[in-house]
N, C-alpha and C. Protein backbone atom coordinates (compact mmCIF):
# COMPACT_ATOMS: atom_id res chain seq x y z
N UNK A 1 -0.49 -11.37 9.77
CA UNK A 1 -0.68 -10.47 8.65
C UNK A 1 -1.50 -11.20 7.60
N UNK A 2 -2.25 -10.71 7.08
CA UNK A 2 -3.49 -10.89 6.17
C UNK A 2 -2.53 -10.57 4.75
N UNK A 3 -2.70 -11.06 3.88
CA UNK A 3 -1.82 -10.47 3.02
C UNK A 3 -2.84 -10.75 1.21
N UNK A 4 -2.83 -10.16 0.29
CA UNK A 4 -3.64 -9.82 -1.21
C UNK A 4 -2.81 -10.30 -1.86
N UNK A 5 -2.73 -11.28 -3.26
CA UNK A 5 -1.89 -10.73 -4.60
C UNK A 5 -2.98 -10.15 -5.27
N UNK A 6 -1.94 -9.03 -6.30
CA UNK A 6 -3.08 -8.10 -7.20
C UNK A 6 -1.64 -8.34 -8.15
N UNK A 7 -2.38 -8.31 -9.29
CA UNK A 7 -1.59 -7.85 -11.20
C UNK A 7 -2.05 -6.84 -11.24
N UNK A 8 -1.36 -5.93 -11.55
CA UNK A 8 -1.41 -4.36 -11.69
C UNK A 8 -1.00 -4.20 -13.70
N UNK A 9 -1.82 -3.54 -14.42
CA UNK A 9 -1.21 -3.38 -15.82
C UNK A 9 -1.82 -2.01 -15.99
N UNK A 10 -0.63 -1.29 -16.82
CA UNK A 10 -0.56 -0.32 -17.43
C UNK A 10 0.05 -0.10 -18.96
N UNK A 11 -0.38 0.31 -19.68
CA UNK A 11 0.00 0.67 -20.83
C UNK A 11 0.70 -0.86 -21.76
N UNK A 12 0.34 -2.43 -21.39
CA UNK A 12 1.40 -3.14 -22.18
C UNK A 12 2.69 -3.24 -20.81
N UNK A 13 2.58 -3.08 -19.95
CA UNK A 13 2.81 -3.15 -18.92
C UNK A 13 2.22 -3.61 -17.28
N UNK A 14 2.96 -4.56 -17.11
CA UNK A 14 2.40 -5.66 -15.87
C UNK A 14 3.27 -5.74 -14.33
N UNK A 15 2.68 -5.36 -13.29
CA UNK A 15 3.46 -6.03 -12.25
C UNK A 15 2.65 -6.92 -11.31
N UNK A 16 3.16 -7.52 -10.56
CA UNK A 16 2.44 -8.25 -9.41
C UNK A 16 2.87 -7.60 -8.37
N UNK A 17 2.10 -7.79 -7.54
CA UNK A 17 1.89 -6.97 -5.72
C UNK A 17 1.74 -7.69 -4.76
N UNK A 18 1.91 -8.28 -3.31
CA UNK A 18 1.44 -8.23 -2.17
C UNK A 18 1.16 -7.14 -1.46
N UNK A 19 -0.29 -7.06 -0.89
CA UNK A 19 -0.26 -6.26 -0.14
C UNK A 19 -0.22 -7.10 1.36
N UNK A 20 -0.43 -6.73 2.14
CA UNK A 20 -0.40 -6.90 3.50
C UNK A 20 -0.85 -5.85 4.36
N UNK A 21 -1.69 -6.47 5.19
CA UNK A 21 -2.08 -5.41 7.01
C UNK A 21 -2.25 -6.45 8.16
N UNK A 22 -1.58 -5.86 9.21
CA UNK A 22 -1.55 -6.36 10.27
C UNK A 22 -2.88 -6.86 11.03
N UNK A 23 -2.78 -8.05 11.32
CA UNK A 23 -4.14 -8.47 12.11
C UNK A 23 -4.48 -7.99 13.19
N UNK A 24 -5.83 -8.64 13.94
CA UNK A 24 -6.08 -7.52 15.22
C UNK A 24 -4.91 -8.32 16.29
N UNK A 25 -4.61 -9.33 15.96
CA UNK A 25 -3.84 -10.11 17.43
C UNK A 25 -2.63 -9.69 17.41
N UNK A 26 -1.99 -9.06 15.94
CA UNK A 26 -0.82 -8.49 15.89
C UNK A 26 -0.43 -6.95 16.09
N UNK A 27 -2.01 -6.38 15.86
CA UNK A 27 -2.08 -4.86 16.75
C UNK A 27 -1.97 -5.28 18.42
N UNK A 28 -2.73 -6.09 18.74
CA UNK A 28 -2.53 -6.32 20.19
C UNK A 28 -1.48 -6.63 20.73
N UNK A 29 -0.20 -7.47 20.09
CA UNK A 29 1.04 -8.00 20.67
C UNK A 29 1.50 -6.94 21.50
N UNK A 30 1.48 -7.24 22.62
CA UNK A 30 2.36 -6.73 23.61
C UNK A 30 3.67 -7.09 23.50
N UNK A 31 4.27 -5.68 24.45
CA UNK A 31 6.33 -5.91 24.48
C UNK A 31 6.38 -6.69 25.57
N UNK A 32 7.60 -7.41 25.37
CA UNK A 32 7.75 -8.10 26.46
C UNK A 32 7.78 -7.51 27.84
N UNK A 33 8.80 -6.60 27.51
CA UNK A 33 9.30 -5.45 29.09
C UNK A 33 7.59 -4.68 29.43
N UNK A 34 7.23 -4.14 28.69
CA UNK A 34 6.06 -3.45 29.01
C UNK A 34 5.06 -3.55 28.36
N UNK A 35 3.91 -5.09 29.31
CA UNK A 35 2.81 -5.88 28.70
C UNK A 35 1.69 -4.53 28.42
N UNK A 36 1.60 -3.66 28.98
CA UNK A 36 0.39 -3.22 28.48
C UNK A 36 0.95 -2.04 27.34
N UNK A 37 2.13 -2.03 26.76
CA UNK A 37 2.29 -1.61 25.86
C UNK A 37 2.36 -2.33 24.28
N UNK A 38 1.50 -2.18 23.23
CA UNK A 38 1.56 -3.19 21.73
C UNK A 38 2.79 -2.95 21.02
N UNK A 39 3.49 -3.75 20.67
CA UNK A 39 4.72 -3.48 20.27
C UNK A 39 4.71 -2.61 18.77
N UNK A 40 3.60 -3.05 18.28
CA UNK A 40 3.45 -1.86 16.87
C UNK A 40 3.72 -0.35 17.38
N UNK A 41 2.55 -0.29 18.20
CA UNK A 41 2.48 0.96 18.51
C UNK A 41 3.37 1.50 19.63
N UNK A 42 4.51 1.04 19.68
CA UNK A 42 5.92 1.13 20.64
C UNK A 42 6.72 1.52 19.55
N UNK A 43 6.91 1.10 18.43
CA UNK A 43 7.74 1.13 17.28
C UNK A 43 7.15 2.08 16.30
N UNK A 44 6.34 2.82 16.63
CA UNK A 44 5.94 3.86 16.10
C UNK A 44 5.11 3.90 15.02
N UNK A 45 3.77 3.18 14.92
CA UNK A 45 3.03 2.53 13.79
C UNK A 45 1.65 3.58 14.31
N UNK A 46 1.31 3.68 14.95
CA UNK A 46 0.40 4.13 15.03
C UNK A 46 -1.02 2.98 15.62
N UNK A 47 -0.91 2.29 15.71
CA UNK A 47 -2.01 1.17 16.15
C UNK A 47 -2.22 1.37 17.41
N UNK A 48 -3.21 0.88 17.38
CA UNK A 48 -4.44 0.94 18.32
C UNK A 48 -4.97 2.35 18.26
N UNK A 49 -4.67 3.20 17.61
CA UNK A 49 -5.36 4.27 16.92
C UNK A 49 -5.65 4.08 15.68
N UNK A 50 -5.14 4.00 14.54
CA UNK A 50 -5.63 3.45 13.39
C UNK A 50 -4.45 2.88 12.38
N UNK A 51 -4.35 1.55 13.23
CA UNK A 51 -3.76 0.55 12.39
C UNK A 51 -3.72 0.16 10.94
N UNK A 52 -5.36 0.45 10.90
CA UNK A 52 -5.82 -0.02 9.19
C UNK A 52 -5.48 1.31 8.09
N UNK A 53 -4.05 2.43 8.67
CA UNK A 53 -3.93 2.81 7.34
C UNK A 53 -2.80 2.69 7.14
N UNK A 54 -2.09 1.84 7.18
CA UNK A 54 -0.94 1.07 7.40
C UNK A 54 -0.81 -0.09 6.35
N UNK A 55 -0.08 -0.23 5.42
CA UNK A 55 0.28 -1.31 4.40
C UNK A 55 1.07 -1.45 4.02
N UNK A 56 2.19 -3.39 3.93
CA UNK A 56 2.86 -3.78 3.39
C UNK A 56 2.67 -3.92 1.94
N UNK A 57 3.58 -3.08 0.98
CA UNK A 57 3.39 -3.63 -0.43
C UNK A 57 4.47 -4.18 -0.61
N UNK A 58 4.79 -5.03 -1.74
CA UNK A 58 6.04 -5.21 -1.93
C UNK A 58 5.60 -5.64 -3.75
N UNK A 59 6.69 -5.36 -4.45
CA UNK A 59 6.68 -5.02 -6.16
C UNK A 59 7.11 -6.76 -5.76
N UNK A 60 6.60 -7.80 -6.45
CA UNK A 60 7.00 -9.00 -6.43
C UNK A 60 8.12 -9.73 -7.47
N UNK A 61 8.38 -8.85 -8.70
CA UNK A 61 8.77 -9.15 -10.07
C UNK A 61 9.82 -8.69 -9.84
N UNK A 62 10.19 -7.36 -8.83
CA UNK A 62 11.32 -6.39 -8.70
C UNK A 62 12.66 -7.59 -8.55
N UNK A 63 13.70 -6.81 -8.90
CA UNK A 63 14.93 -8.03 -8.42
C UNK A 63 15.33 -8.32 -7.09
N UNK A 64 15.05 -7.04 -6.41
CA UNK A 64 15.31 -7.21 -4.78
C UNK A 64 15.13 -5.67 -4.20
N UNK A 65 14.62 -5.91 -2.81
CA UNK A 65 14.28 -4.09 -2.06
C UNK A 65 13.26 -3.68 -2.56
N UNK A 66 12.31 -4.48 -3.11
CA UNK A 66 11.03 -3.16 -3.84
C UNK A 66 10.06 -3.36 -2.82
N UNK A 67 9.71 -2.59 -1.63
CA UNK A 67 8.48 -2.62 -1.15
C UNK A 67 8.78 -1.97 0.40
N UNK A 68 7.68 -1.68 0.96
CA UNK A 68 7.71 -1.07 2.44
C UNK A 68 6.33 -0.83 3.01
N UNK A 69 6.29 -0.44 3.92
CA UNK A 69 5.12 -0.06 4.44
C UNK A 69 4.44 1.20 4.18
N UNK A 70 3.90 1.66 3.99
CA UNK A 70 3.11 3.03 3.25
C UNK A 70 2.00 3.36 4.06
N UNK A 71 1.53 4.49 4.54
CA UNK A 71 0.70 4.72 4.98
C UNK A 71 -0.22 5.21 3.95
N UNK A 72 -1.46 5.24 3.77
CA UNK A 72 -2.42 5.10 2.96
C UNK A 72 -3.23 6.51 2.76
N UNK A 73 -3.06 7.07 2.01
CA UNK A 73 -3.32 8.62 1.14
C UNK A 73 -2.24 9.25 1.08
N UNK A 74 -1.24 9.11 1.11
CA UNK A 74 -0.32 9.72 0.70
C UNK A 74 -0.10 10.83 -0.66
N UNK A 75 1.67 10.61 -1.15
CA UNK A 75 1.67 11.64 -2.12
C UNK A 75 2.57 9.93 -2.72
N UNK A 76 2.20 9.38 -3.76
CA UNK A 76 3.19 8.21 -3.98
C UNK A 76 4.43 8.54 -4.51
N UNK A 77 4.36 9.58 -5.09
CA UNK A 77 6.14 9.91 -5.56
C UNK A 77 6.91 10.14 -4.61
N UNK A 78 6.25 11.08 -4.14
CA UNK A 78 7.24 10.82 -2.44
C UNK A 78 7.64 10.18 -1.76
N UNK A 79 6.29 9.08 -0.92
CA UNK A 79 6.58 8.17 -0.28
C UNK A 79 7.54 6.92 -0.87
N UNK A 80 7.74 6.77 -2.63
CA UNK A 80 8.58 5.98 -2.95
C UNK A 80 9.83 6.67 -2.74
N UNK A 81 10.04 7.92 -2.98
CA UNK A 81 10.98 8.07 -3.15
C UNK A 81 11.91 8.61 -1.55
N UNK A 82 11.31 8.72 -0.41
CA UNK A 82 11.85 8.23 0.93
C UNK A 82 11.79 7.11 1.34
N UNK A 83 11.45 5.98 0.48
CA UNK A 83 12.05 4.78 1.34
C UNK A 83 13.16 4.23 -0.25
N UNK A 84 13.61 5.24 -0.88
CA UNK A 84 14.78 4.86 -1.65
C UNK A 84 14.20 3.95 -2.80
N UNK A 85 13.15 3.67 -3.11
CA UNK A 85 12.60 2.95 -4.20
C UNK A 85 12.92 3.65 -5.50
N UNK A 86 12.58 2.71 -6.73
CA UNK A 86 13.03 3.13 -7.72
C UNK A 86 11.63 3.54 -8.30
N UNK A 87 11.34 5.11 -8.81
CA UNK A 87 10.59 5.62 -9.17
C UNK A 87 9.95 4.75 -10.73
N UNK A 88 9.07 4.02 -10.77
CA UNK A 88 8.20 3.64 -12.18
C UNK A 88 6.60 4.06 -12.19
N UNK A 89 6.13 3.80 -13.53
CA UNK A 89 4.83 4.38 -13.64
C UNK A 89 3.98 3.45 -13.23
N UNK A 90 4.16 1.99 -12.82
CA UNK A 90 3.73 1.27 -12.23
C UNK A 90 3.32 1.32 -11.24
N UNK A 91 4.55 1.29 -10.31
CA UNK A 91 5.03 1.50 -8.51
C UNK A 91 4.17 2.61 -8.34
N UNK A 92 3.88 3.89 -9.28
CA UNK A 92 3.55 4.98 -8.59
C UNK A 92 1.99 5.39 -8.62
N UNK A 93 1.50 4.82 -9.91
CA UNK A 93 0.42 4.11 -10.55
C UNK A 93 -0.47 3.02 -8.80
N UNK A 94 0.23 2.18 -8.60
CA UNK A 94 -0.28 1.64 -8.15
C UNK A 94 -0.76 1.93 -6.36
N UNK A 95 0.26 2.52 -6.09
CA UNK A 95 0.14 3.29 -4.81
C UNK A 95 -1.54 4.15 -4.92
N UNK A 96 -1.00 5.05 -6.03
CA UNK A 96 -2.00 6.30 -6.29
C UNK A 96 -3.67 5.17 -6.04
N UNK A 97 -3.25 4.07 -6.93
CA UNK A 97 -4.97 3.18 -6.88
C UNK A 97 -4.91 3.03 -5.36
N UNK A 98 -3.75 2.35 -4.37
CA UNK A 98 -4.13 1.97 -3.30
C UNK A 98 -4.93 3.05 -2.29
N UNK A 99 -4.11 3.90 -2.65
CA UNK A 99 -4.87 5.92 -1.61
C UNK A 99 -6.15 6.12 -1.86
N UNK A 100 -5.94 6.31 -3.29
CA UNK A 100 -7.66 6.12 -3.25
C UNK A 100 -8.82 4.89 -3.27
N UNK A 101 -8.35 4.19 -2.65
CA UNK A 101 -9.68 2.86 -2.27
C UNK A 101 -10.29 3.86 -1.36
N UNK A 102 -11.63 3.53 -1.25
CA UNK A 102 -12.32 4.30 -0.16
C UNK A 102 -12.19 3.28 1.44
N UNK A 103 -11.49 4.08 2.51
CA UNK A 103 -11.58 3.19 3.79
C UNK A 103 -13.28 3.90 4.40
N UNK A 104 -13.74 2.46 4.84
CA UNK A 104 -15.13 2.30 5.29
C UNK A 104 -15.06 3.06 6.61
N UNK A 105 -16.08 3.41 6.86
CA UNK A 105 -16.20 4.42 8.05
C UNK A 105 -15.76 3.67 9.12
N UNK A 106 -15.78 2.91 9.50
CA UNK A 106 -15.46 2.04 10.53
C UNK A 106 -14.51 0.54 10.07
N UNK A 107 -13.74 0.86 9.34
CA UNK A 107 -12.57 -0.28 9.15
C UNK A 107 -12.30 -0.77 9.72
N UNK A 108 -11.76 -2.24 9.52
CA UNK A 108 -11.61 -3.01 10.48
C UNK A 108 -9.85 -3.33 10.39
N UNK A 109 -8.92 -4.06 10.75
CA UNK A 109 -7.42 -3.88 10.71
C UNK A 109 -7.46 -4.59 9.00
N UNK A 110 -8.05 -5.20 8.58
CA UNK A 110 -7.83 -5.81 7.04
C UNK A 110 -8.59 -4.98 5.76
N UNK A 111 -9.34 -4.12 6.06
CA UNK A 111 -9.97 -3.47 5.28
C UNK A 111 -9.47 -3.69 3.54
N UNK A 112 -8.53 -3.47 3.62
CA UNK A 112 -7.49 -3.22 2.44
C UNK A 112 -7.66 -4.75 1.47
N UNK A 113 -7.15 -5.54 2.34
CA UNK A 113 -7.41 -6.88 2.15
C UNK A 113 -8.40 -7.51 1.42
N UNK A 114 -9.47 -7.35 2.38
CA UNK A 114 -11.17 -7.70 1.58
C UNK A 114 -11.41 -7.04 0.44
N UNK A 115 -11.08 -5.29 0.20
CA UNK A 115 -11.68 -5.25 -1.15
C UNK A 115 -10.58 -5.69 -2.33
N UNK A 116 -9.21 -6.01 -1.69
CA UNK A 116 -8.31 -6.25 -2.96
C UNK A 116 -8.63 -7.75 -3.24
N UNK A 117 -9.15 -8.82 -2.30
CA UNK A 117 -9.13 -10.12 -2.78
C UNK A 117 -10.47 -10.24 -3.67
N UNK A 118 -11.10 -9.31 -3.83
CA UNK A 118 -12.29 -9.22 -4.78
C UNK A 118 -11.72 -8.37 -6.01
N UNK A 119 -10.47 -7.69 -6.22
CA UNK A 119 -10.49 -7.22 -7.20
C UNK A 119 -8.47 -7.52 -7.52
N UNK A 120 -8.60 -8.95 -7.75
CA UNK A 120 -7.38 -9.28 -7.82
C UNK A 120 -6.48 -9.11 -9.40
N UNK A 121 -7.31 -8.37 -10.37
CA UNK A 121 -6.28 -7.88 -11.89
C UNK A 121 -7.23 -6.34 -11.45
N UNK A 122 -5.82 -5.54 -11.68
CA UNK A 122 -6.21 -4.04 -11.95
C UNK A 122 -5.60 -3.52 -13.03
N UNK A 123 -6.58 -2.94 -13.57
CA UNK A 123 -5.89 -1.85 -14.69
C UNK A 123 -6.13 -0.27 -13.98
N UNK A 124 -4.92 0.16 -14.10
CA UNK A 124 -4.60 1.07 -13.66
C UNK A 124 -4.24 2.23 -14.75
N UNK A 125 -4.50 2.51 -15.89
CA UNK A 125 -5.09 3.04 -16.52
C UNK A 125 -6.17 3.93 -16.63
N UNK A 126 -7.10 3.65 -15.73
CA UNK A 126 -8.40 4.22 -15.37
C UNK A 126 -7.98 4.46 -13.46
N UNK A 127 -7.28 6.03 -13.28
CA UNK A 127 -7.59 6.08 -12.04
C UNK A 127 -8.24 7.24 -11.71
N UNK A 128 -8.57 7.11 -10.65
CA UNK A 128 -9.65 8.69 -10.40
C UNK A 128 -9.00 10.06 -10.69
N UNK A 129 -9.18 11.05 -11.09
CA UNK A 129 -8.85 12.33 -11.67
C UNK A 129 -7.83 12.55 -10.18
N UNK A 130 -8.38 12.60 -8.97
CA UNK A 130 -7.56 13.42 -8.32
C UNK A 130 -5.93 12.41 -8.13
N UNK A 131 -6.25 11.21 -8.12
CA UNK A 131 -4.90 10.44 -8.54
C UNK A 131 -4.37 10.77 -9.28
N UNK A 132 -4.95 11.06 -10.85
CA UNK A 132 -3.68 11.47 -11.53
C UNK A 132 -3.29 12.82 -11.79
N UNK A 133 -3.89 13.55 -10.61
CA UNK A 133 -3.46 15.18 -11.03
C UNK A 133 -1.85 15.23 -10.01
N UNK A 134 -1.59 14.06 -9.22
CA UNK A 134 -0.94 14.14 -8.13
C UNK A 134 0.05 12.85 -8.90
N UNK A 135 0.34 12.67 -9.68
CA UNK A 135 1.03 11.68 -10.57
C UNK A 135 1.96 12.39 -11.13
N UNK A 136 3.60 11.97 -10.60
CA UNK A 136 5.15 12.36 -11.29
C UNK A 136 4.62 12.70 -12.91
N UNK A 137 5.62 13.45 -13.39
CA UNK A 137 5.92 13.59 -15.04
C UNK A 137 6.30 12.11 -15.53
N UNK A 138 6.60 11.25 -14.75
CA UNK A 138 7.54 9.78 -15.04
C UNK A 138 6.21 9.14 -15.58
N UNK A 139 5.07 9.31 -14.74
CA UNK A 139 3.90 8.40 -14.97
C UNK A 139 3.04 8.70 -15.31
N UNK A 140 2.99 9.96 -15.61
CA UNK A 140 1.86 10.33 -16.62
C UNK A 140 2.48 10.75 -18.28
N UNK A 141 3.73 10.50 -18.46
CA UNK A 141 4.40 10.32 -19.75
C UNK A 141 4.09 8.99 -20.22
N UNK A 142 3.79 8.27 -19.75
CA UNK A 142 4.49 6.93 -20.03
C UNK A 142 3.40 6.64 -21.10
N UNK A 143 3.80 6.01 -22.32
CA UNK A 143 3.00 5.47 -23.49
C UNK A 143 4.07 4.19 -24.41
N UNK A 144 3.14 3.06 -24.57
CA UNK A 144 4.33 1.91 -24.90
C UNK A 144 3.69 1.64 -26.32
């Protein structure tokens, strides 16, 4: 796994991030019982079809449990709020930036990776209109 830190700030407000995506040798891992099957895509990931929209985040500052795998365009209030996360304007903020990165026509399994290690402080403050029309009441209230 290839993995990013990013500082995420909003409003007088700061978190740190890992992201993470699976490499190509780790899309390839085969199961033991059944070699020509990849164990990602045994466990229900979707790889070797398109691995690269697939991402580990994890909230780094959180006290414990903040992070999961997310598939990439989502709805972020949602997706936090089925893997039991605690809804902030941050967490939800920051997802919304991750959906909309543009994936390259032909991505490669790190895509995600390369453009976040070039853009390692985000203000998230400035996100594209259709991000924040799709942004909880939690996070588009928020003023400090």
């Amino acid at each position: 796994m290839r993995t990013a830190f990013v500082v995420a700030r909003f409003e007088g407000l700061e978190a740190i991030y890992m992201v993470g995506q699976w490499t190509e040798d780790e899309i390839a891992r085969p199961m033991v019982e059944l070699p020509d099957l990849p164990v990602l895509g045994a466990c229900g990931w979707g790889c070797g079809s398109r691995p690269s929209v697939y991402a580990l985040v994890v909230d780094l500052r959180a006290r414990k449990d903040q992070g999961g795998i997310f598939r990439l365009g989502g709805l972020p209030e949602y997706d936090l709020h089925k893997r039991g996360l605690r809804l902030s304007c941050l967490w939800e903020r920051f997802l919304a930036y991750l959906y909309t990165l543009p994936m390259p026509a032909e991505p490669g399994p790190c895509w995600l990776i390369d453009v976040l290690e070039h853009e390692p402080l985000v203000n998230l403050g400035h996100l594209p209109a259709e991000a924040e029309e799709h942004l909880s009441e939690v996070s588009r209230k928020v003023r400090v």
